[in-house]
PDB file of N, CA and C in Angstrom:
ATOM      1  N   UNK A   1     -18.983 -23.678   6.075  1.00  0.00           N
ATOM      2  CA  UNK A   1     -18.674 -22.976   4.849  1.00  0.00           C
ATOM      3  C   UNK A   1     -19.782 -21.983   4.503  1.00  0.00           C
ATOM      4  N   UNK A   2     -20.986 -22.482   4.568  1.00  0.00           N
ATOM      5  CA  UNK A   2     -22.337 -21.454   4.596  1.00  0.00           C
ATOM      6  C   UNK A   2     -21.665 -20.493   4.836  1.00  0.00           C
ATOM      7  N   UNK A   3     -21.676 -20.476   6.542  1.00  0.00           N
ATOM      8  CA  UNK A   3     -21.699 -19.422   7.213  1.00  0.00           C
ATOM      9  C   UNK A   3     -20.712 -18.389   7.088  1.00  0.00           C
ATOM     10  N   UNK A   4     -19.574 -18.532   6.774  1.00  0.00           N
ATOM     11  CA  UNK A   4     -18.435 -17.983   6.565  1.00  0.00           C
ATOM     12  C   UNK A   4     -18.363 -17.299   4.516  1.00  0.00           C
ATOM     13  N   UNK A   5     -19.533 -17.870   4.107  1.00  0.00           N
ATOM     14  CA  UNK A   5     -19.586 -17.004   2.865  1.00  0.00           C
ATOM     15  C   UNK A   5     -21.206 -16.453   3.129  1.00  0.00           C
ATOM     16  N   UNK A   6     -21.913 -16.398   3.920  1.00  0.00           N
ATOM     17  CA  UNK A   6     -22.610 -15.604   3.892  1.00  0.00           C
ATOM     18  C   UNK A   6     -21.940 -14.162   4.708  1.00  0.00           C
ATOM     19  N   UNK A   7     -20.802 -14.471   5.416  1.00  0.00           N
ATOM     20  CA  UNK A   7     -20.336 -13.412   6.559  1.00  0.00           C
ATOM     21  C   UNK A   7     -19.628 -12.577   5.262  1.00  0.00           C
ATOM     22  N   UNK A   8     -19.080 -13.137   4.220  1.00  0.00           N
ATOM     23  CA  UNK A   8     -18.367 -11.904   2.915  1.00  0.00           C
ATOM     24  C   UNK A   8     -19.258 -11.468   2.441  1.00  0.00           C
ATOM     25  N   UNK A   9     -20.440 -12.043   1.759  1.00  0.00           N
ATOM     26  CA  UNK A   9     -21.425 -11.607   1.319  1.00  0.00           C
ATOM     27  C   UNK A   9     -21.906 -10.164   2.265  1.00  0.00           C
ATOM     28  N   UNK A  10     -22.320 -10.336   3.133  1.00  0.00           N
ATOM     29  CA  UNK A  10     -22.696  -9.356   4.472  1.00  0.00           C
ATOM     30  C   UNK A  10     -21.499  -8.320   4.707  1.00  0.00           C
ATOM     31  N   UNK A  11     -20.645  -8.417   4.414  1.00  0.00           N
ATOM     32  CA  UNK A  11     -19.545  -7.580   4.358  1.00  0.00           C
ATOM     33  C   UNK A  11     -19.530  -6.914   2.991  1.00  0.00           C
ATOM     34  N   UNK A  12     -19.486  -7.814   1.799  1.00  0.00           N
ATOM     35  CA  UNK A  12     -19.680  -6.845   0.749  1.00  0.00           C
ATOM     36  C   UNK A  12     -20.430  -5.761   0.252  1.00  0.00           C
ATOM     37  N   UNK A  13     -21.757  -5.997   0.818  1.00  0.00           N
ATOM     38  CA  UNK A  13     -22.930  -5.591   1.002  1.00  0.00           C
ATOM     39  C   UNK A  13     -23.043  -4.235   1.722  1.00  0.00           C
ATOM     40  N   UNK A  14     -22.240  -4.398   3.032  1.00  0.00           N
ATOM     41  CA  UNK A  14     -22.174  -3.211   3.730  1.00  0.00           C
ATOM     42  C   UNK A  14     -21.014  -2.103   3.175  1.00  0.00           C
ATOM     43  N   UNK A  15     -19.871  -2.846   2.631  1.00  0.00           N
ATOM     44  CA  UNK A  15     -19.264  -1.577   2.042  1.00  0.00           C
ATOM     45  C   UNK A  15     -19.081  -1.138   0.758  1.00  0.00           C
ATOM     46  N   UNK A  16     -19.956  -2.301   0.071  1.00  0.00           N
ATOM     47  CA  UNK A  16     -20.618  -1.581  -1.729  1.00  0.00           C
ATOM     48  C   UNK A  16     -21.408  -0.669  -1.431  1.00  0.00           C
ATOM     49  N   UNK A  17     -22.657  -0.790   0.055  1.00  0.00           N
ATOM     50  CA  UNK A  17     -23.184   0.267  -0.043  1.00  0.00           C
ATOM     51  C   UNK A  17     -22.381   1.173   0.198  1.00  0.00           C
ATOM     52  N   UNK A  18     -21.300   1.982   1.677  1.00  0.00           N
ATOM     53  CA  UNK A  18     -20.782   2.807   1.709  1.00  0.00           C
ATOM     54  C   UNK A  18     -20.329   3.221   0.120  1.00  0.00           C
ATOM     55  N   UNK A  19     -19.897   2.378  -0.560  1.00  0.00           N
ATOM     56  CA  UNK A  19     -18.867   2.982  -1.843  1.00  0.00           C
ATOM     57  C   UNK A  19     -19.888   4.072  -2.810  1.00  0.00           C
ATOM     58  N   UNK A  20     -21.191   3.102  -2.784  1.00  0.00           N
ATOM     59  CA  UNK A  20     -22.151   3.480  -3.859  1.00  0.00           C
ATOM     60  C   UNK A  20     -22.682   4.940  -3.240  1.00  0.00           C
ATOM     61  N   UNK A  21     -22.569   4.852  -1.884  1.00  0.00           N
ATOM     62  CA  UNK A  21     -23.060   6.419  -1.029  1.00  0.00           C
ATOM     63  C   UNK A  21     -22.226   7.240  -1.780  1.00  0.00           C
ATOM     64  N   UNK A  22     -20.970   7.061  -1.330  1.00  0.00           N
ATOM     65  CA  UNK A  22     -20.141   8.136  -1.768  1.00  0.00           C
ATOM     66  C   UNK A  22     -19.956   8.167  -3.502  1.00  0.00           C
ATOM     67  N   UNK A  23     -19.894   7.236  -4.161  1.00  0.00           N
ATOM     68  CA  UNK A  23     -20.214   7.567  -5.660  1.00  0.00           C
ATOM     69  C   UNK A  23     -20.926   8.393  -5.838  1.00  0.00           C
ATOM     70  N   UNK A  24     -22.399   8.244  -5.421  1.00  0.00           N
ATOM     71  CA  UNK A  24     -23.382   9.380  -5.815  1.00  0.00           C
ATOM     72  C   UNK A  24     -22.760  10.860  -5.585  1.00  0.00           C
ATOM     73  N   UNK A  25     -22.050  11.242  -4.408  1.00  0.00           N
ATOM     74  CA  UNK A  25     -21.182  12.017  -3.620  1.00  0.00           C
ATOM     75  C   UNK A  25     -20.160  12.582  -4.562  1.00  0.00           C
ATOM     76  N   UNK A  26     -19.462  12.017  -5.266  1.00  0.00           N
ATOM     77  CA  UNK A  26     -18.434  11.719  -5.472  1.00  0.00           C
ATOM     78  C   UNK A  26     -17.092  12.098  -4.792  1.00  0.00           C
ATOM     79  N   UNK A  27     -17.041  11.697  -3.649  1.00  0.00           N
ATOM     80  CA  UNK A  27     -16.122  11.642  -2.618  1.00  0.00           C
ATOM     81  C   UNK A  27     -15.102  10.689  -3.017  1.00  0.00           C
ATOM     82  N   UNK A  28     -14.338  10.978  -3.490  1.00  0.00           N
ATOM     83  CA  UNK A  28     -13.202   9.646  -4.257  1.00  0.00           C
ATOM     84  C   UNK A  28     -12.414   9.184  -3.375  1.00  0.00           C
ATOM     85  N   UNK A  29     -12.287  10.163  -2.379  1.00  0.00           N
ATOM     86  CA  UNK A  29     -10.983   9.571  -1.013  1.00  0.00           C
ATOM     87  C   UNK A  29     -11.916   8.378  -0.189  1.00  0.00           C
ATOM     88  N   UNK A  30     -13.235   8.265  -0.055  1.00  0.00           N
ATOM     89  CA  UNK A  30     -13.642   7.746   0.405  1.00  0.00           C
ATOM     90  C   UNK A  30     -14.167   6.214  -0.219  1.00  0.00           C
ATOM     91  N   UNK A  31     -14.494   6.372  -1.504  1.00  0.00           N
ATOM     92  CA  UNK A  31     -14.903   5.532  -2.301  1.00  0.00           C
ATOM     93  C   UNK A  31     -13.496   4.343  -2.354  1.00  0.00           C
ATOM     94  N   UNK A  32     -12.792   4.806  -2.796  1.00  0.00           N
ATOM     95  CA  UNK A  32     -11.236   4.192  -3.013  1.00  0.00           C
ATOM     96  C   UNK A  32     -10.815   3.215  -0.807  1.00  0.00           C
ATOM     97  N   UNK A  33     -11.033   4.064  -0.648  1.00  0.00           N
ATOM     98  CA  UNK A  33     -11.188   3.543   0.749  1.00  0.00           C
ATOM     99  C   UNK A  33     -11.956   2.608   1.216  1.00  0.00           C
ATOM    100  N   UNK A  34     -13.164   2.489   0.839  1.00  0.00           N
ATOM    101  CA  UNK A  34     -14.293   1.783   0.623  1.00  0.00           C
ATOM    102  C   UNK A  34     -13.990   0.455   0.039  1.00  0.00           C
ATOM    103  N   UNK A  35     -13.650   0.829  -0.985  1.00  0.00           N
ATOM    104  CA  UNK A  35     -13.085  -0.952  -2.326  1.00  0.00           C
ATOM    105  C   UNK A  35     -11.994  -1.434  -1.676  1.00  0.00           C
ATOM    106  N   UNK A  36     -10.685  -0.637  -0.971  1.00  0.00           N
ATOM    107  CA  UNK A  36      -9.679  -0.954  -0.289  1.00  0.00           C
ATOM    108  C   UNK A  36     -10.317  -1.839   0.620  1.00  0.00           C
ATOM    109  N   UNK A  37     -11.001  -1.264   1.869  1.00  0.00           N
ATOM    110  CA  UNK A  37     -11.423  -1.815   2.767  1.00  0.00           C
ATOM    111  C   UNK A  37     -12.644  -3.170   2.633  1.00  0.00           C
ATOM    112  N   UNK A  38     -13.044  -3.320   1.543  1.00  0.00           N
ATOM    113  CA  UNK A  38     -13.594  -4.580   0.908  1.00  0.00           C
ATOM    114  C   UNK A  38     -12.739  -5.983   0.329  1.00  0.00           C
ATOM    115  N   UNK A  39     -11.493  -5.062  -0.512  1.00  0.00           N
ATOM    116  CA  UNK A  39     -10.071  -5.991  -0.615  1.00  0.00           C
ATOM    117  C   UNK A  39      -9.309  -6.723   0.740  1.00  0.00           C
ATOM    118  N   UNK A  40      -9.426  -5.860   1.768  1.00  0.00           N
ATOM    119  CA  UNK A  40      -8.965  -5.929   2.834  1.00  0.00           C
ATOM    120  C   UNK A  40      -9.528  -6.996   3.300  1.00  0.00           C
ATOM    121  N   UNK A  41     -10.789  -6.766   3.794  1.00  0.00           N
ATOM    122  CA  UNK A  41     -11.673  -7.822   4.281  1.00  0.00           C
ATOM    123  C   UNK A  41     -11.797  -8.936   3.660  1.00  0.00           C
ATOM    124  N   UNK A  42     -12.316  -9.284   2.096  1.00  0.00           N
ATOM    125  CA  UNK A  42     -11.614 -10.676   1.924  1.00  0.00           C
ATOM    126  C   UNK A  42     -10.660 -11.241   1.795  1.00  0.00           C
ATOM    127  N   UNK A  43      -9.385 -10.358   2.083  1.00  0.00           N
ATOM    128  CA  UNK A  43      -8.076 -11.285   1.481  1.00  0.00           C
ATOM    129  C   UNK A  43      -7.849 -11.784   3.240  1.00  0.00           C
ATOM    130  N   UNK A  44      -8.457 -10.836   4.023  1.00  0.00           N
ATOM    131  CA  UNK A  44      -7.803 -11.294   5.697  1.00  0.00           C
ATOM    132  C   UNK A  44      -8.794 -12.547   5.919  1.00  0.00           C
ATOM    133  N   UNK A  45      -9.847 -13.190   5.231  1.00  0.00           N
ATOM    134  CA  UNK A  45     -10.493 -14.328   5.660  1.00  0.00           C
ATOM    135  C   UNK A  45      -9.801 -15.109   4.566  1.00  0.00           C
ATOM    136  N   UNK A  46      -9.527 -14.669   3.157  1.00  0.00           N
ATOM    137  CA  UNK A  46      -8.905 -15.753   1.866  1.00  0.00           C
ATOM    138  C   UNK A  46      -7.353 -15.997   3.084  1.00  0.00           C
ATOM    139  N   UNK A  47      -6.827 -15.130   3.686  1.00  0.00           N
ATOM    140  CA  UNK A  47      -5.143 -15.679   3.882  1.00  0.00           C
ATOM    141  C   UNK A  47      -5.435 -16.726   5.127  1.00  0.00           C
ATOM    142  N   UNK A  48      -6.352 -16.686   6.008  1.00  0.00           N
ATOM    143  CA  UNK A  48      -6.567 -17.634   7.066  1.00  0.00           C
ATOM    144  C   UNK A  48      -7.197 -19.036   6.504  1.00  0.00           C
ATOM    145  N   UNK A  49      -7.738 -19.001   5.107  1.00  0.00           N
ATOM    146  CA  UNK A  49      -8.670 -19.932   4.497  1.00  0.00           C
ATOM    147  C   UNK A  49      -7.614 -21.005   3.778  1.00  0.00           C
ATOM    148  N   UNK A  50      -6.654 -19.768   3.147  1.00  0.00           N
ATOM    149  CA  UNK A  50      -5.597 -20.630   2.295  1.00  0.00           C
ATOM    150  C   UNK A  50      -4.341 -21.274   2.764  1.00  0.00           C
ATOM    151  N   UNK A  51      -4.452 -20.660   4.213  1.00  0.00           N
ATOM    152  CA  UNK A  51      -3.454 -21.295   5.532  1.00  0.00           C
ATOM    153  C   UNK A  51      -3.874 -22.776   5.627  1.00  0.00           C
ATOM    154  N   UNK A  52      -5.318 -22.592   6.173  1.00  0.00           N
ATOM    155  CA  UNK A  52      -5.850 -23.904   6.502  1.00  0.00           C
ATOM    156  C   UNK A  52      -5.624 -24.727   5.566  1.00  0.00           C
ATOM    157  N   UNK A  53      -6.038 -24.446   4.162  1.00  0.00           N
ATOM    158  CA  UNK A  53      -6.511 -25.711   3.181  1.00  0.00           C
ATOM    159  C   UNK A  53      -5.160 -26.109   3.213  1.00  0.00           C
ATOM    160  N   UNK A  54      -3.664 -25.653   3.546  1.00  0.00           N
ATOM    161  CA  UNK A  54      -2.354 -25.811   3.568  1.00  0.00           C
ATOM    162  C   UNK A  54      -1.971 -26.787   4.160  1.00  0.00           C
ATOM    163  N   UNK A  55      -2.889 -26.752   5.776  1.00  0.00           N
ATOM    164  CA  UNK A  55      -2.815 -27.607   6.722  1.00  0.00           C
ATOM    165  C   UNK A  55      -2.197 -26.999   7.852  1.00  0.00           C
ATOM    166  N   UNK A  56      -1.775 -25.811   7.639  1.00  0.00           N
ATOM    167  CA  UNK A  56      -1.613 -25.017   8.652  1.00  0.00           C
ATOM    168  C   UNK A  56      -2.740 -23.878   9.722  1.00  0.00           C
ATOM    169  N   UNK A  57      -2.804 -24.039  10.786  1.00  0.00           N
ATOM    170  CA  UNK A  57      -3.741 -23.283  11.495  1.00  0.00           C
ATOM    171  C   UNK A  57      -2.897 -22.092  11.377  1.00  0.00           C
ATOM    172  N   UNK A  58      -3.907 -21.628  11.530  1.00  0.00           N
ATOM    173  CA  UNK A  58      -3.510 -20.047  11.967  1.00  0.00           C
ATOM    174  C   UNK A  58      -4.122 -19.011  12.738  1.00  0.00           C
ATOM    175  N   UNK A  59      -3.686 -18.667  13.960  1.00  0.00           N
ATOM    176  CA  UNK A  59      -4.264 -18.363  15.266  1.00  0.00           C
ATOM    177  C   UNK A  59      -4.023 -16.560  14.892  1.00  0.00           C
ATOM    178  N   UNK A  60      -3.383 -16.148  14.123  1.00  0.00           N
ATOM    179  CA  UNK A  60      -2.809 -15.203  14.493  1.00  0.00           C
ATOM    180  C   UNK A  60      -3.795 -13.955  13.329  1.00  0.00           C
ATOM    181  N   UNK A  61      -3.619 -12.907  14.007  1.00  0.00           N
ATOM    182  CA  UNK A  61      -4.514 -11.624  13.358  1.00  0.00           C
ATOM    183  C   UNK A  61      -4.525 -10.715  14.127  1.00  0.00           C
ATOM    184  N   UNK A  62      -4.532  -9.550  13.935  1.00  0.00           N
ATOM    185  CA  UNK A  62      -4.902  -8.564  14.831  1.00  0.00           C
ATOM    186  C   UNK A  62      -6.392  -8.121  14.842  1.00  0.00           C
ATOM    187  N   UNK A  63      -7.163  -8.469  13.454  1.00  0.00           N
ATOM    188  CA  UNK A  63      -8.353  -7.762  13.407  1.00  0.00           C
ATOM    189  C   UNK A  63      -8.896  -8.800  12.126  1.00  0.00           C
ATOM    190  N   UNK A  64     -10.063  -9.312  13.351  1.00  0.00           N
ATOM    191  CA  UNK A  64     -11.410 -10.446  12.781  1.00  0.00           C
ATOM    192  C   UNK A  64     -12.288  -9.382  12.008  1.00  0.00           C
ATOM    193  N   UNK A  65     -13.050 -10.549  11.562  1.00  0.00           N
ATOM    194  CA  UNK A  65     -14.398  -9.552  11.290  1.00  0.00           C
ATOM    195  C   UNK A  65     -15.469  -9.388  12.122  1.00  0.00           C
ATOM    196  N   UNK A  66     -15.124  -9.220  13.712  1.00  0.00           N
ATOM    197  CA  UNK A  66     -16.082  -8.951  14.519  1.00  0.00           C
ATOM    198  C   UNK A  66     -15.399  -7.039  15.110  1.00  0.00           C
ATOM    199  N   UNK A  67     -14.061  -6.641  14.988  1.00  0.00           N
ATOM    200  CA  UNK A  67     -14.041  -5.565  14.761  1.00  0.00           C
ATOM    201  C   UNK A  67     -14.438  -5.129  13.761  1.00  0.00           C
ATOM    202  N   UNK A  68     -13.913  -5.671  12.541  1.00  0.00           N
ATOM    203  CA  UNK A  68     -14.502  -4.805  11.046  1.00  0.00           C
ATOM    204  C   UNK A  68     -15.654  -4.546  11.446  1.00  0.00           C
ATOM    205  N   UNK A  69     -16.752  -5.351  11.732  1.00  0.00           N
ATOM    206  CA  UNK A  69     -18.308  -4.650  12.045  1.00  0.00           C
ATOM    207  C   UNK A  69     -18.262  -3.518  12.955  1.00  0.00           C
ATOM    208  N   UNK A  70     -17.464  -3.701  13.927  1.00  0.00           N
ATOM    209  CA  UNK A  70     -17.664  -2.565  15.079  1.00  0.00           C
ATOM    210  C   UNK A  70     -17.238  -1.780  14.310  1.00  0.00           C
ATOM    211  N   UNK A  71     -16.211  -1.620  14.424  1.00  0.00           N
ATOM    212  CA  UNK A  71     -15.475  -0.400  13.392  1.00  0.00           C
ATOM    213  C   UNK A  71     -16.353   0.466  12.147  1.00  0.00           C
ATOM    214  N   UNK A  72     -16.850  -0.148  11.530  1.00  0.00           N
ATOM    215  CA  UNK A  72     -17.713   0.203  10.234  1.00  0.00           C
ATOM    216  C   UNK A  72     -19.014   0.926  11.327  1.00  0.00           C
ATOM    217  N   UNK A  73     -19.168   0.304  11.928  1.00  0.00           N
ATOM    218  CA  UNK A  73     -20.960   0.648  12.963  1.00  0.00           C
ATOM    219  C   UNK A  73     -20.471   1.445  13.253  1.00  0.00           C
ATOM    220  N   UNK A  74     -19.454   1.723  14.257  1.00  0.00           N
ATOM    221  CA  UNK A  74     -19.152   3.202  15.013  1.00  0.00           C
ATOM    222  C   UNK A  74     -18.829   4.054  13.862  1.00  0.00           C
ATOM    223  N   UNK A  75     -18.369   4.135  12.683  1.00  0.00           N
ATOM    224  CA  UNK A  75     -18.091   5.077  11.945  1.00  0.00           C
ATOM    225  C   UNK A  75     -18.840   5.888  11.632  1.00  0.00           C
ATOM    226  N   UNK A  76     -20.073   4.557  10.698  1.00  0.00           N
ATOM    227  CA  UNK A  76     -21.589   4.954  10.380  1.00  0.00           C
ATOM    228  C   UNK A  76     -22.084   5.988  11.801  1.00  0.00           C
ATOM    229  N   UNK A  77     -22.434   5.401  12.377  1.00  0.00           N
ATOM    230  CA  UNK A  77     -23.519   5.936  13.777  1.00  0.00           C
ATOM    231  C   UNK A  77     -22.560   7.483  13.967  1.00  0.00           C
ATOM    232  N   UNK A  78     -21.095   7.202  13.950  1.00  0.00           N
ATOM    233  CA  UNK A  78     -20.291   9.092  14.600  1.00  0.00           C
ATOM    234  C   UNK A  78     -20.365   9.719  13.615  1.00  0.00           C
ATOM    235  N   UNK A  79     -20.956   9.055  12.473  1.00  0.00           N
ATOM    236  CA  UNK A  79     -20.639  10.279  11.188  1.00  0.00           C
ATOM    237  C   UNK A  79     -19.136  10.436  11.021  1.00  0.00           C
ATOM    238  N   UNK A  80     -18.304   9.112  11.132  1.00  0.00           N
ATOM    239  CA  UNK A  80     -17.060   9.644  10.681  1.00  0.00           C
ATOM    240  C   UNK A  80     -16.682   8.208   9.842  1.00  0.00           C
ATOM    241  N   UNK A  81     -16.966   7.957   8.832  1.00  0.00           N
ATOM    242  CA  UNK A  81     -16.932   6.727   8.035  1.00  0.00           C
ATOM    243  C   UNK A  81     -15.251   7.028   7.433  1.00  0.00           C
ATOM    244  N   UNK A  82     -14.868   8.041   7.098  1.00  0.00           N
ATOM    245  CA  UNK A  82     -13.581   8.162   6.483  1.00  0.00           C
ATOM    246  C   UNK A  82     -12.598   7.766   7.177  1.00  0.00           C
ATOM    247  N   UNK A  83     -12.726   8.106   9.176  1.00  0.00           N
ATOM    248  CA  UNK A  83     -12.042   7.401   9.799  1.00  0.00           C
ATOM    249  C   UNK A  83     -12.162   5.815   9.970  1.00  0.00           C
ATOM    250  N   UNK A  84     -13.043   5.285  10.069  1.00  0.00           N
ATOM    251  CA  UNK A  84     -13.519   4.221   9.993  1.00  0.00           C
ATOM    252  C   UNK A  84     -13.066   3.046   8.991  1.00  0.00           C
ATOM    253  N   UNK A  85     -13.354   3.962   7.642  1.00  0.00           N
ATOM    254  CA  UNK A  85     -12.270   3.633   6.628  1.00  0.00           C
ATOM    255  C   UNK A  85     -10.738   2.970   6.479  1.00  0.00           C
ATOM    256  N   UNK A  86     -10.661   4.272   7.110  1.00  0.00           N
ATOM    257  CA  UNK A  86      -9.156   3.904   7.181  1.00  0.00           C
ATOM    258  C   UNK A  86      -8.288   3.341   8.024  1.00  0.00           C
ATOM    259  N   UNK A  87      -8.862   3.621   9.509  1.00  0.00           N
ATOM    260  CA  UNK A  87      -8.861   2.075  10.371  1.00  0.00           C
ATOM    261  C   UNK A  87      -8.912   0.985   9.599  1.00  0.00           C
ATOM    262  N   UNK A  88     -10.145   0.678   9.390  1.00  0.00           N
ATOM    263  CA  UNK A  88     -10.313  -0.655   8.679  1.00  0.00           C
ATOM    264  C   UNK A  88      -9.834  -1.173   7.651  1.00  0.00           C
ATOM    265  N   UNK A  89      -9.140  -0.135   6.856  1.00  0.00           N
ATOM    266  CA  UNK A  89      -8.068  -0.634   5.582  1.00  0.00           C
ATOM    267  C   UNK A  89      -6.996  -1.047   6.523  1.00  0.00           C
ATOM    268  N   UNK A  90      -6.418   0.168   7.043  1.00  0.00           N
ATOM    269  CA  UNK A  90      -5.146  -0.568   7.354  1.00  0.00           C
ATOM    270  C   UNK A  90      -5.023  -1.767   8.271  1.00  0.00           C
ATOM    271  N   UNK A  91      -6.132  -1.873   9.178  1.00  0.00           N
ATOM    272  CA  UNK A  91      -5.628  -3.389  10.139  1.00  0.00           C
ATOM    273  C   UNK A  91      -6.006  -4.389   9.655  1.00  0.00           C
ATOM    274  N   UNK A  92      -6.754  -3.910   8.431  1.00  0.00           N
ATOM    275  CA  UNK A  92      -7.421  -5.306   7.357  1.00  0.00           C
ATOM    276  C   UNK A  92      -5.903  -5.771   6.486  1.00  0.00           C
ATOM    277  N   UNK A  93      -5.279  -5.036   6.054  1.00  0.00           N
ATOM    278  CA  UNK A  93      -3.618  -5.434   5.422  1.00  0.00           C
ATOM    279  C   UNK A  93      -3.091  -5.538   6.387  1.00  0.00           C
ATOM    280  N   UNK A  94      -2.527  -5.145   7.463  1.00  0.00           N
ATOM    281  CA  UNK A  94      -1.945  -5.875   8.490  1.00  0.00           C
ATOM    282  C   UNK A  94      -1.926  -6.881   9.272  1.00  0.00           C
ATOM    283  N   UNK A  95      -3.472  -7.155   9.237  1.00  0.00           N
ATOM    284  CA  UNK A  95      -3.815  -8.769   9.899  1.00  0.00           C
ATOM    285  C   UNK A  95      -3.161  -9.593   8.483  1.00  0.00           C
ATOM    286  N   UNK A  96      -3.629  -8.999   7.170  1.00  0.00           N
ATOM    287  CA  UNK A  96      -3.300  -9.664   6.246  1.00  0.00           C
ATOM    288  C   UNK A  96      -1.581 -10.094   5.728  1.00  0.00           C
ATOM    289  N   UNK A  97      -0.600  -9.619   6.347  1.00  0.00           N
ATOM    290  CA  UNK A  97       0.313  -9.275   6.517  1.00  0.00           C
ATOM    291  C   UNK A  97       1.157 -10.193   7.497  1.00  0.00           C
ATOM    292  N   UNK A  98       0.111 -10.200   8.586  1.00  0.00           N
ATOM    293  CA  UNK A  98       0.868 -11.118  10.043  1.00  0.00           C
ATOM    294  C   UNK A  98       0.344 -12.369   9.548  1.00  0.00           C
ATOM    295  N   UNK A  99      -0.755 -12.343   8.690  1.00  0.00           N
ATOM    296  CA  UNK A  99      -0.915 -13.974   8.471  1.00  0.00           C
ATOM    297  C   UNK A  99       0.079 -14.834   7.250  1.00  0.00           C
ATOM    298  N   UNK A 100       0.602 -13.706   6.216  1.00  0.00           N
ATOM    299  CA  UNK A 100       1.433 -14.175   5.306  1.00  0.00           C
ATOM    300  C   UNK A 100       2.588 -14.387   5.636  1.00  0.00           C
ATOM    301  N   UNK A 101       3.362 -13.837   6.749  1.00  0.00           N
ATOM    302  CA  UNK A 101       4.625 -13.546   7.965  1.00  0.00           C
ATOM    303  C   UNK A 101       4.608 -15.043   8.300  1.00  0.00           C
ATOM    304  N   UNK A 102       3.149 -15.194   8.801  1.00  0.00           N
ATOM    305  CA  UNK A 102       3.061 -16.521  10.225  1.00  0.00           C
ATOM    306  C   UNK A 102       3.235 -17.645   9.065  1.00  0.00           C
ATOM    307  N   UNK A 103       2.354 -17.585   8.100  1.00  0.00           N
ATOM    308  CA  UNK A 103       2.628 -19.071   7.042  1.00  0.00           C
ATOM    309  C   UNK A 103       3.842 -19.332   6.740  1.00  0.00           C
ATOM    310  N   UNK A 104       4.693 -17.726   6.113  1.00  0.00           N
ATOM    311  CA  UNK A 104       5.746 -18.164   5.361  1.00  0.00           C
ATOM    312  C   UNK A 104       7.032 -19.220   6.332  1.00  0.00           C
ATOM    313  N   UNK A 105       6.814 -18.601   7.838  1.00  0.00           N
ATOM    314  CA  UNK A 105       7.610 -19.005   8.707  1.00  0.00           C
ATOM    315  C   UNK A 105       6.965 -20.260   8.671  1.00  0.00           C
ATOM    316  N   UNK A 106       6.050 -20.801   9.288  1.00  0.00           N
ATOM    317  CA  UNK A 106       5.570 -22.327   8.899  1.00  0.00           C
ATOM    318  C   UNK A 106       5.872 -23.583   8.202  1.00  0.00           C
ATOM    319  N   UNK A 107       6.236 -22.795   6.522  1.00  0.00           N
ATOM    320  CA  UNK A 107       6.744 -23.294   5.951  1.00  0.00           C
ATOM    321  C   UNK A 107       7.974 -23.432   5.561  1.00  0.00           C
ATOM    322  N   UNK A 108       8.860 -22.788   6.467  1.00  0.00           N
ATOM    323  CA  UNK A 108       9.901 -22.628   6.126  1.00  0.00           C
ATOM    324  C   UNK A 108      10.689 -23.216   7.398  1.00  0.00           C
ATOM    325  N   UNK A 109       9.580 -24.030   8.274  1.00  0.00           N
ATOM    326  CA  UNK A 109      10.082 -24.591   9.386  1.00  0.00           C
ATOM    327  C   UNK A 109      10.375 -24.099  10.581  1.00  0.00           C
ATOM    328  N   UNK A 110       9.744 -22.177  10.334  1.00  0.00           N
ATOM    329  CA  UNK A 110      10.354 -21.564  11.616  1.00  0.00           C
ATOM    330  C   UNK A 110       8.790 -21.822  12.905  1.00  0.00           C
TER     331      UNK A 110
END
């Protein structure tokens, strides 16, 4: 449990800073992208968390948080964080997505 709330913590961290960059900026497409992609990231560890406590495993995701890091790093380092962004929003709701798919079927006996 540590470890897995120090890994949000470490995630929040990295894209409050992006947000707070671009605040100063005021780059709003990016900022909004930023908080998205922070929503993203904890609800795709809250929907695998709230599977489990269910009693259901759940194997399924397209995107851990060992891409989110890559993803965010390569953005940072190419100077293209907006793409990065938005990668990472969207496969952050879509993992989030295949995991609410995979439960509901679970429970519904499929």
């Amino acid at each position: 449990m540590l470890d897995s709330t120090f890994d949000r913590l470490a995630d929040a961290a990295l894209l409050f800073g992006v947000a707070l960059l671009y605040l100063r900026t005021r780059e709003w497409v990016n900022i909004v992208l930023a908080f998205l992609a922070l929503v993203g990231s904890f609800l795709t560890s809250y929907t695998r968390a709230r599977a489990e406590g269910l009693g259901i495993a759940c194997p399924v995701g397209l995107f851990t948080r060992a891409e989110r890091v890559i993803i965010l790093a390569l953005g940072l380092l190419l100077d293209q964080v907006l793409i990065a962004l938005a990668v990472l929003t969207g496969l952050a709701f879509f993992t989030v997505g295949q995991r609410l798919v995979y439960v509901w079927q679970k429970t519904r006996g499929g």
